[in-house]
Protein backbone atom coordinates (compact mmCIF):
# COMPACT_ATOMS: atom_id res chain seq x y z
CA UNK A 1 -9.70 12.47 11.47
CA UNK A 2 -11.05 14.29 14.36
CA UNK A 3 -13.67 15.62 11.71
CA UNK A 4 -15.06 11.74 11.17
CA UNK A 5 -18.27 11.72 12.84
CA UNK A 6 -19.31 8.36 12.02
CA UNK A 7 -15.73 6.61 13.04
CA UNK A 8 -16.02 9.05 16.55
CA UNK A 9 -19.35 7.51 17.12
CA UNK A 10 -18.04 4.21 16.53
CA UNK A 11 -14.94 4.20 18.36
CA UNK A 12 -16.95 5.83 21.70
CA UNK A 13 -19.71 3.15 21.67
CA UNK A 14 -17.18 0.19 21.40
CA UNK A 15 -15.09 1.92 24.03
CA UNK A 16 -17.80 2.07 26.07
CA UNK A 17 -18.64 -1.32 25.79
CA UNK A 18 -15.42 -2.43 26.46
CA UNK A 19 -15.07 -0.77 29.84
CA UNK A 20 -18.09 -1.14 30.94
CA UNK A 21 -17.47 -4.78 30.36
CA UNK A 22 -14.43 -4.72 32.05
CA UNK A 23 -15.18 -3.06 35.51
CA UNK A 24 -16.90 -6.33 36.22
CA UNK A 25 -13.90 -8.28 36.05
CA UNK A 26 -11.38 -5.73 37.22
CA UNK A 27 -12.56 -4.25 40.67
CA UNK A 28 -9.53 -2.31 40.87
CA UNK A 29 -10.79 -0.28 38.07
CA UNK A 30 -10.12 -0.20 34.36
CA UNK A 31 -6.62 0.92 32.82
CA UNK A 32 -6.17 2.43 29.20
CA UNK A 33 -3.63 2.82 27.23
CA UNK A 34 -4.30 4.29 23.85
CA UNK A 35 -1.66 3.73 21.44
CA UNK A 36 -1.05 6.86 18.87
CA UNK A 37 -2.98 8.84 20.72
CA UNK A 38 -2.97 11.85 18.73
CA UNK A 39 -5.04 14.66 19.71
CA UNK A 40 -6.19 12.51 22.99
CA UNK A 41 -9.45 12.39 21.07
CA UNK A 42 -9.53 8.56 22.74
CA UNK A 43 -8.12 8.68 26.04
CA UNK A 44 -11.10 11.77 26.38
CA UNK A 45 -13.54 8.51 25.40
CA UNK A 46 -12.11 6.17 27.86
CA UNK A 47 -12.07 9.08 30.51
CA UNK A 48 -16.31 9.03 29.87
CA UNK A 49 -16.63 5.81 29.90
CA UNK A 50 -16.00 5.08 33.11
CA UNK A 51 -11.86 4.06 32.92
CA UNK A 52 -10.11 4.21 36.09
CA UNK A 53 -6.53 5.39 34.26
CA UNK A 54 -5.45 6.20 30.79
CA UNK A 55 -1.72 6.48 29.46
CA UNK A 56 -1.71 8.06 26.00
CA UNK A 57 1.64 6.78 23.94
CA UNK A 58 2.15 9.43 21.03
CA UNK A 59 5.55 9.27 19.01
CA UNK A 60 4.99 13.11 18.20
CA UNK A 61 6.41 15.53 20.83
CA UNK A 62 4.22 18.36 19.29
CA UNK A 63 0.99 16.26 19.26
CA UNK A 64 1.58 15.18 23.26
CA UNK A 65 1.47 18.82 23.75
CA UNK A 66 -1.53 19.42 21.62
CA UNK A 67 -3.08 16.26 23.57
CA UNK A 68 -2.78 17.79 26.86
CA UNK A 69 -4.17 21.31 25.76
CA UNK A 70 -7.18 19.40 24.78
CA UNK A 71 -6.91 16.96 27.96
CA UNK A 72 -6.66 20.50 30.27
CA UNK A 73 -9.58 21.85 27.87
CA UNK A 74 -11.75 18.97 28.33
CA UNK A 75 -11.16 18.53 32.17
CA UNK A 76 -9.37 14.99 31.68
CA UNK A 77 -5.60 16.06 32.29
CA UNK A 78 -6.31 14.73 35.84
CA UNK A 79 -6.91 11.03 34.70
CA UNK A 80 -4.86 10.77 31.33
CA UNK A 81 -1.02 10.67 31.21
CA UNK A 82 0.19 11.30 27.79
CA UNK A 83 4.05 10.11 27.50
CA UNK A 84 6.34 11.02 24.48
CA UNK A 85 7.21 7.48 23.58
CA UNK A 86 7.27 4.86 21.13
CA UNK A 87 4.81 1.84 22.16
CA UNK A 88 6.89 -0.28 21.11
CA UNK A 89 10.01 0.63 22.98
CA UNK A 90 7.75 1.27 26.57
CA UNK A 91 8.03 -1.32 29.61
CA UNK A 92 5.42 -2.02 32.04
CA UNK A 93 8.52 -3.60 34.63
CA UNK A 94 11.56 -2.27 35.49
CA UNK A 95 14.68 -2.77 33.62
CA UNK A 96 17.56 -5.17 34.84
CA UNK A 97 19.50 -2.02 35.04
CA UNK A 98 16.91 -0.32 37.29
CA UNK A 99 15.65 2.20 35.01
CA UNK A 100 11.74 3.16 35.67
CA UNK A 101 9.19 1.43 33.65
CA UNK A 102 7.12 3.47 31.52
CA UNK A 103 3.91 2.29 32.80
CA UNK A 104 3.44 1.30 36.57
CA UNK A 105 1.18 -1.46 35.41
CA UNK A 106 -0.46 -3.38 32.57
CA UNK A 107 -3.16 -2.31 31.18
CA UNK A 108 -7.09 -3.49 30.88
CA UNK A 109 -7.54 -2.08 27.41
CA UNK A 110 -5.55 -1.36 24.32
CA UNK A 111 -7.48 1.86 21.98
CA UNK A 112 -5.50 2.59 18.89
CA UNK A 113 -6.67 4.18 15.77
CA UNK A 114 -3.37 3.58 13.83
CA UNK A 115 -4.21 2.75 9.96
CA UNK A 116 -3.68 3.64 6.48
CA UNK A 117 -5.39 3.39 3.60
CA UNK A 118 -3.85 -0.15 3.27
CA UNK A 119 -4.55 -0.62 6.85
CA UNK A 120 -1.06 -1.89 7.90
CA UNK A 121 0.98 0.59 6.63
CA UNK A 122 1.39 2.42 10.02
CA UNK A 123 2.65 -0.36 11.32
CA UNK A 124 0.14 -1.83 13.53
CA UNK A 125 0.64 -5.17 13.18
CA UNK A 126 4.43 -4.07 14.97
CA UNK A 127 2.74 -2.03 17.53
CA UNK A 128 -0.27 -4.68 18.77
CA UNK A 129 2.49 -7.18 19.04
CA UNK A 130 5.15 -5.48 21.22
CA UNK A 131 1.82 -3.60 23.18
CA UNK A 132 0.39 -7.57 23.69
CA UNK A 133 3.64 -8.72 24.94
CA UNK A 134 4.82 -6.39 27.55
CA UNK A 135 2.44 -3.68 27.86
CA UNK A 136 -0.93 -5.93 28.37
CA UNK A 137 -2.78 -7.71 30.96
CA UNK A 138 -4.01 -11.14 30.33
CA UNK A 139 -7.23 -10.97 29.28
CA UNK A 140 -7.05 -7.43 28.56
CA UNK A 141 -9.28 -6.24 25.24
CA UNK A 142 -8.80 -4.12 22.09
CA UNK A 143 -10.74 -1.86 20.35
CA UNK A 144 -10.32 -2.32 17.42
CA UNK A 145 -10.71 -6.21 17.57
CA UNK A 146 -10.27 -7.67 14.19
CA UNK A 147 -10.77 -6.75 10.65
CA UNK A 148 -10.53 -8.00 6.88
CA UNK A 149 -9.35 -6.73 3.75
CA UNK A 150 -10.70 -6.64 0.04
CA UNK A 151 -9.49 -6.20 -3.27
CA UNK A 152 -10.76 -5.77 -6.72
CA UNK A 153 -8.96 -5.09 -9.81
CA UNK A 154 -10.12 -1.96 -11.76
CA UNK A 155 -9.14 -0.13 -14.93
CA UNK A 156 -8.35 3.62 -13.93
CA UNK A 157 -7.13 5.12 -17.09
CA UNK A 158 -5.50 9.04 -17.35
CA UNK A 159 -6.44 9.74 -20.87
CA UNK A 160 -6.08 13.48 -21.48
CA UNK A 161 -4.45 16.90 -19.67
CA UNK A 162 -4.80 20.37 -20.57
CA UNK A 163 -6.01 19.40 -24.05
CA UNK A 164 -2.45 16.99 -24.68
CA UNK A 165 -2.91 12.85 -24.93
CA UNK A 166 -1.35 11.54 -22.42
CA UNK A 167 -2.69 7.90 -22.82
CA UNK A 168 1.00 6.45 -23.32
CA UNK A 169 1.88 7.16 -19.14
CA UNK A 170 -0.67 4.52 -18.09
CA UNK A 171 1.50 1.69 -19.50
CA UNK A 172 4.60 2.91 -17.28
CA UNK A 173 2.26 3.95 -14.26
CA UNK A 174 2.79 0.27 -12.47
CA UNK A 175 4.26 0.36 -9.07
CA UNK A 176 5.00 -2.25 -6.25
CA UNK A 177 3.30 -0.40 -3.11
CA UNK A 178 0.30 1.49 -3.51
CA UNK A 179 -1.25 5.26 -3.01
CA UNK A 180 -4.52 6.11 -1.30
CA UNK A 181 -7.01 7.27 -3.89
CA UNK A 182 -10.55 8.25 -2.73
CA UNK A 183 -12.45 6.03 -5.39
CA UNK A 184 -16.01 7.68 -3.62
CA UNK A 185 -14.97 10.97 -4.46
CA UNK A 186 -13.57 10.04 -8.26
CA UNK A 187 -16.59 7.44 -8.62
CA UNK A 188 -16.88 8.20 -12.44
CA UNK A 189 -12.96 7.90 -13.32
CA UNK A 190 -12.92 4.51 -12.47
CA UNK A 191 -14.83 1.01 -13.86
CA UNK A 192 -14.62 -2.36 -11.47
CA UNK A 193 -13.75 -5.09 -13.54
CA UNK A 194 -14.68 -8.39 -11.67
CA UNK A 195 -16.38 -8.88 -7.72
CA UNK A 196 -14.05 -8.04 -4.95
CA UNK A 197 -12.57 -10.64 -3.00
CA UNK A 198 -11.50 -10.87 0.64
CA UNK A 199 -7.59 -11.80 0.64
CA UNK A 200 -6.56 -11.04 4.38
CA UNK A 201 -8.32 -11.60 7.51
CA UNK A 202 -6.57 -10.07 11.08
CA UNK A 203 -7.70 -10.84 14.23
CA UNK A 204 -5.68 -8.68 16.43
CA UNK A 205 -4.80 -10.92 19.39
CA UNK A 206 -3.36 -13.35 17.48
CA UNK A 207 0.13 -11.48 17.70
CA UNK A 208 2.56 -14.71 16.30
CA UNK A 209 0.58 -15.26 13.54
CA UNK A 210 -0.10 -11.83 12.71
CA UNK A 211 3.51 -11.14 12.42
CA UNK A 212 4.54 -13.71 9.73
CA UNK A 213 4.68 -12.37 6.54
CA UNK A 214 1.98 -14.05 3.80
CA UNK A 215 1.11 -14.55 0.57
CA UNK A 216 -1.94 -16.43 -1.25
CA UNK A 217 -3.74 -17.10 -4.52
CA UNK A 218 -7.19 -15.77 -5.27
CA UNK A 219 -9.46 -16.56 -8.62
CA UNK A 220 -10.58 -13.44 -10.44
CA UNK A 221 -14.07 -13.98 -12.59
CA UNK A 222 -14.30 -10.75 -14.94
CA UNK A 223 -17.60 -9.93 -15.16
CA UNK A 224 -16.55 -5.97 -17.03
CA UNK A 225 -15.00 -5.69 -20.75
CA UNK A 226 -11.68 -3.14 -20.18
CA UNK A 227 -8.05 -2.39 -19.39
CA UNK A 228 -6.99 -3.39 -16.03
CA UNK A 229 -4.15 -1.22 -14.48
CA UNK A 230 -4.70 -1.41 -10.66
CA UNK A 231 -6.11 -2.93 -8.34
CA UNK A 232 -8.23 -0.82 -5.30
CA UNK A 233 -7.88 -2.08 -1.52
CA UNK A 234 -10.15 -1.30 1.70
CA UNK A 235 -10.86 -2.97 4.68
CA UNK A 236 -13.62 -3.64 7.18
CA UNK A 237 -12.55 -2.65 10.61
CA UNK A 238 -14.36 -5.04 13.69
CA UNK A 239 -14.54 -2.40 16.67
CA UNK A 240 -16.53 -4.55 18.62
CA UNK A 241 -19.39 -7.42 17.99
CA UNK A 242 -21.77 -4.95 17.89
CA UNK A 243 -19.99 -2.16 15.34
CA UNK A 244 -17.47 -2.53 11.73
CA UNK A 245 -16.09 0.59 10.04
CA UNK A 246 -15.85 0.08 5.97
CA UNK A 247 -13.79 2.20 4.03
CA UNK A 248 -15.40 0.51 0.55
CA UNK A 249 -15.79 3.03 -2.31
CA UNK A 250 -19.21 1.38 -2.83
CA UNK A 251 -20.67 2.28 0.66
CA UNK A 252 -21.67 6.02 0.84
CA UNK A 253 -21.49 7.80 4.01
CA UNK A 254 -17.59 6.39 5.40
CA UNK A 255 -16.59 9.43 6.44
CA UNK A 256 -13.17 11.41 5.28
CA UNK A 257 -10.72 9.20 7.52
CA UNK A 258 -9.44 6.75 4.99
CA UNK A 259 -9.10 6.98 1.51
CA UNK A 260 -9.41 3.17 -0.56
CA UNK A 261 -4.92 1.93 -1.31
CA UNK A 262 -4.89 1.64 -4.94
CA UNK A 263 -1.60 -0.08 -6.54
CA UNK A 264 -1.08 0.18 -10.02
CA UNK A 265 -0.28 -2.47 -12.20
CA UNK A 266 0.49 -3.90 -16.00
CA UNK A 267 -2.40 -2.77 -18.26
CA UNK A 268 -3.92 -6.20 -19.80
CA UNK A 269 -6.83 -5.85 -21.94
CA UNK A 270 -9.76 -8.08 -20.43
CA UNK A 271 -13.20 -9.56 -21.76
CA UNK A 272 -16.34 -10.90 -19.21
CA UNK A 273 -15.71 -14.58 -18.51
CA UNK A 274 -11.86 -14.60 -18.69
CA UNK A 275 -10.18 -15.48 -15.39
CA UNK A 276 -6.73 -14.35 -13.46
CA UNK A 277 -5.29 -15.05 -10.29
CA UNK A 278 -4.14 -12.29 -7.81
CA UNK A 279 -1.47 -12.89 -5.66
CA UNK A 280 -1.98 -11.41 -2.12
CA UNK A 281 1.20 -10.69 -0.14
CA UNK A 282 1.78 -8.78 2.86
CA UNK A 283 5.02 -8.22 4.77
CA UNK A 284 3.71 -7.29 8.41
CA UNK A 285 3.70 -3.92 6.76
CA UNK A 286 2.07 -3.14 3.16
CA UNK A 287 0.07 -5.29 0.70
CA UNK A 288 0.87 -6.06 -2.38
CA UNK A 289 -0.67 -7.65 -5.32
CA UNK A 290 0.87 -9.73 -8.43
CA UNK A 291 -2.18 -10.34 -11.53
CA UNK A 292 -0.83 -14.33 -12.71
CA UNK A 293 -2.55 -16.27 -15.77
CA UNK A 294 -3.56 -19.51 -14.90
CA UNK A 295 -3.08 -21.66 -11.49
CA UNK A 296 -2.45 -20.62 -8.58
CA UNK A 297 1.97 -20.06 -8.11
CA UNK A 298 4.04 -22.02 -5.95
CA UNK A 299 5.19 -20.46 -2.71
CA UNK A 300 8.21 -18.61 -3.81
CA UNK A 301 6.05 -16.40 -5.12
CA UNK A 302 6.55 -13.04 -3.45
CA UNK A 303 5.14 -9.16 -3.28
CA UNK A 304 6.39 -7.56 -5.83
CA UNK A 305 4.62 -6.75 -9.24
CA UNK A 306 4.68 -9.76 -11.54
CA UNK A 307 2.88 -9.92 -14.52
CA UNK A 308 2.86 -12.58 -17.18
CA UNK A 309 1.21 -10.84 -20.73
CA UNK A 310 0.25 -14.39 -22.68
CA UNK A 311 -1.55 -15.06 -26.02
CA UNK A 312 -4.43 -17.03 -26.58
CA UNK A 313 -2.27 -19.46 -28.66
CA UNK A 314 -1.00 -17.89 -31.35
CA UNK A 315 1.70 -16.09 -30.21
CA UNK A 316 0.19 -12.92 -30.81
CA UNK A 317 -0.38 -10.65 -27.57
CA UNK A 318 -3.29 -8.56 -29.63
CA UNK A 319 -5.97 -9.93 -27.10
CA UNK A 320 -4.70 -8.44 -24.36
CA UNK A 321 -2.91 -5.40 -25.23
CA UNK A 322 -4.41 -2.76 -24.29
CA UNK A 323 -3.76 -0.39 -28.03
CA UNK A 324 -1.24 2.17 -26.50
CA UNK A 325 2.04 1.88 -28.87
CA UNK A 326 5.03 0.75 -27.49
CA UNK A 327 7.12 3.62 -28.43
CA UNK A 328 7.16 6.78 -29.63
CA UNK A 329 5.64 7.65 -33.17
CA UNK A 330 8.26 9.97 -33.93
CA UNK A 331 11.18 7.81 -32.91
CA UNK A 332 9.75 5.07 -34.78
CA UNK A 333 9.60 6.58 -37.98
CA UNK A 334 13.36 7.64 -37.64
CA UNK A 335 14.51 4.36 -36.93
CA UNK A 336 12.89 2.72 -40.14
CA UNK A 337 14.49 5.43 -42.48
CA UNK A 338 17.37 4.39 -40.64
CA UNK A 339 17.29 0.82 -41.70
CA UNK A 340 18.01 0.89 -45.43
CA UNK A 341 21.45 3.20 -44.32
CA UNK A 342 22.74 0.29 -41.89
CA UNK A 343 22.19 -2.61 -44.22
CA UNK A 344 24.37 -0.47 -46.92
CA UNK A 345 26.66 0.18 -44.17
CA UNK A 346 26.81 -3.70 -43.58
CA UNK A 347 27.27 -4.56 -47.36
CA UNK A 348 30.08 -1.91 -47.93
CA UNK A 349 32.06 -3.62 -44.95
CA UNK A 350 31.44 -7.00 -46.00
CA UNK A 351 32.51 -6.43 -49.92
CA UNK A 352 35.71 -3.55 -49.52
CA UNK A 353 38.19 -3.29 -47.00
CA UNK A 354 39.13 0.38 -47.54
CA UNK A 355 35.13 0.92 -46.76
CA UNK A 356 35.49 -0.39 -43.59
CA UNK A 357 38.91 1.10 -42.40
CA UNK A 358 36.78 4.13 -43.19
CA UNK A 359 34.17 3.63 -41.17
CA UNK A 360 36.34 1.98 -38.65
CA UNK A 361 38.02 5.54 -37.86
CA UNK A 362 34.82 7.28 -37.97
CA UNK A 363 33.76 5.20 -35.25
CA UNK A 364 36.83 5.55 -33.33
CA UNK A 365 36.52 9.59 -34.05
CA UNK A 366 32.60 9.03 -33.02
CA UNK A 367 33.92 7.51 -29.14
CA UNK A 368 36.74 9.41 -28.96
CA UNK A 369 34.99 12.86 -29.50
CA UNK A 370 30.99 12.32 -28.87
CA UNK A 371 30.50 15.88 -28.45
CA UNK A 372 31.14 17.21 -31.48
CA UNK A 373 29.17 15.01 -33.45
CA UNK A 374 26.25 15.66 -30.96
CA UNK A 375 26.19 11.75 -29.94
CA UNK A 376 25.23 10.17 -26.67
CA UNK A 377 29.00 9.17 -25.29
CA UNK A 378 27.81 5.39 -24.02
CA UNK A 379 26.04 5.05 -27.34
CA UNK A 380 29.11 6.25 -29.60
CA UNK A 381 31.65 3.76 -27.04
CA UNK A 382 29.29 0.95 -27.78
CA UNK A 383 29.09 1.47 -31.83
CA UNK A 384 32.96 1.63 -32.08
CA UNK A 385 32.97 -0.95 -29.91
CA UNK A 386 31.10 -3.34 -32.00
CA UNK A 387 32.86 -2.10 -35.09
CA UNK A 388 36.24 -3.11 -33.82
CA UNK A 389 35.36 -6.22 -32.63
């Protein structure tokens, strides 16, 4: 990340601002504290811009050392504190049993750079809340401020590898979180399917509301004829008034930071003009996504993967399938030839008894010693099974 030019540039002008906006209104000077601070890259920022004090919180006891090489490096060690702690475990006040609070006083500024791909999935939402609560001063800023996230359902299909057709996996590829995928990179192996939509909007001081899991409809126009079999997630990240960071796979230039959180779901063949409804969910720590026909769900609808295949009318599922068979070819085959043999099987027991003690003790002989007539032991217990009963 330290490699991002473009976020760097960002993050330093809004940190700016923000401190330079403060030291009117604090004339004790400006206090920092920069939450996953990482490398320090940051609390060096703050240091420039003017701040009086910066703690830097970093979970990693390797990267708080790395953080004050760079700190020493830079000449910032002086001003910048880097503590070994979770932020959501520090204290700005003494404990009731006396023991020292991790900061000796609330801070001016909160600086974090603490996203995924999915934005939330480092848990942020956790962090700003417990940080907002006990670590900052009222009327104390953040950087970032806000931001807003987008989805759009696309078909990403694996079709081929090393010369084998491999088409069949993309049924079973459907999962209930999501992967970061850089869709800039793989522009061509990938075909958006209808507009994106915005489904969540965080504004990072509002703690409460930020913290209670959600979950809402959104109408889905397709404008593309194809499979879809994932929908692809990004977010626009408010630094300031004056600056927003997009990680969409249709801006160029958005640096290597983030990648775009794609989650794989059912394949459903789709036409231009047909419409779904994508159900939205986050848990204060992923998002998730759920394709629905039809209206919008009632509220018990939650994250997971749902997805209702439905016909047209006729009770045929042709229009949306998406051509890759079921099961395997080979398997298939063996279980028609199999067929004829079980309905003889059937007759024989129905018309002589002395046919079906027969194949009464074969069955018992097929449970009682799988192995040696190379059966599958559940699958031999569950034909005797039936045959006795």
């Amino acid at each position: 990340m330290v490699r991002d030019e473009a976020r760097n540039v960002a993050y330093d002008g809004a940190i700016s601002r923000a401190v330079a906006r403060l030291k009117s209104q604090r004339p004790g000077g400006v206090h920092v504290l920069d939450m996953g601070a990482g490398t320090g890259l940051l609390s060096m920022m703050a240091v420039r811009a003017g701040a009086a004090s910066v703690v830097g919180a970093e979970i990693n006891r390797h990267m708080c050392d790395v953080a004050e090489e760079c700190l020493a490096s830079n000449g910032c060690l002086a001003r910048v504190t880097m503590l070994d702690r979770d932020v959501r475990r520090m204290t700005a006040e003494p404990g009731p049993d006396g023991a020292p609070a991790d900061l000796e006083r609330r801070v001016d500024l909160l600086i974090y750079e603490v996203f995924d791909s999915g934005l939330i999935g480092e848990g942020v939402l956790h962090i700003l809340a417990a940080a907002r609560e006990k670590l900052a001063a009222p009327g104390a800023l953040l950087v970032p401020a806000s931001a807003r996230v987008f989805a759009q359902p696309i078909q990403m299909r694996l079709e081929s590898a090393a010369g084998f057709d491999v088409s069949q996996a993309n049924r079973w590829r459907w999962r209930p979180d999501y992967e970061g995928v850089d869709l800039e990179e793989c522009r061509n192996d990938w075909v958006a399917l209808a507009d994106p939509v915005e489904v969540f909007a965080f504004d990072f001081s509002a703690s409460l509301e930020n913290m209670r899991p959600a979950s809402a409809p959104h109408e889905l126009l397709f404008t593309e004829a194809g499979v879809v079999n994932a929908v692809a997630t990004w977010f626009e990240l408010e630094l300031d008034e004056e600056c927003t960071l997009s990680t969409s796979p249709h801006r160029s230039g958005k640096g290597p930071t983030w990648q775009q959180a794609v989650q794989w779901v059912r394949e459903e063949r789709v036409a231009p003009g047909q419409t779904r409804v994508l159900i939205a969910s986050h848990d204060t720590y992923s998002i998730s996504y759920a394709l629905e026909e039809g209206a919008a769900p009632g509220p018990d609808h939650g994250g997971g993967v749902h997805f209702v295949e439905l016909s047209d009318g006729a009770g045929e599922l042709e229009d949306r399938a998406t051509g890759v068979p079921l099961v395997d070819p080979v398997w298939k085959e063996a279980f028609d030839s199999l067929q004829p043999l079980n309905s003889q099987i059937v007759r024989a027991c129905v018309q002589d008894p002395l046919e079906y003690r027969a194949i009464a003790l074969e069955a018992v002989a097929f449970a009682s010693r799988p192995h040696d007539y190379d059966l599958d032991a559940s699958q031999a217990t569950d034909f005797c099974v039936k045959m006795m009963g």
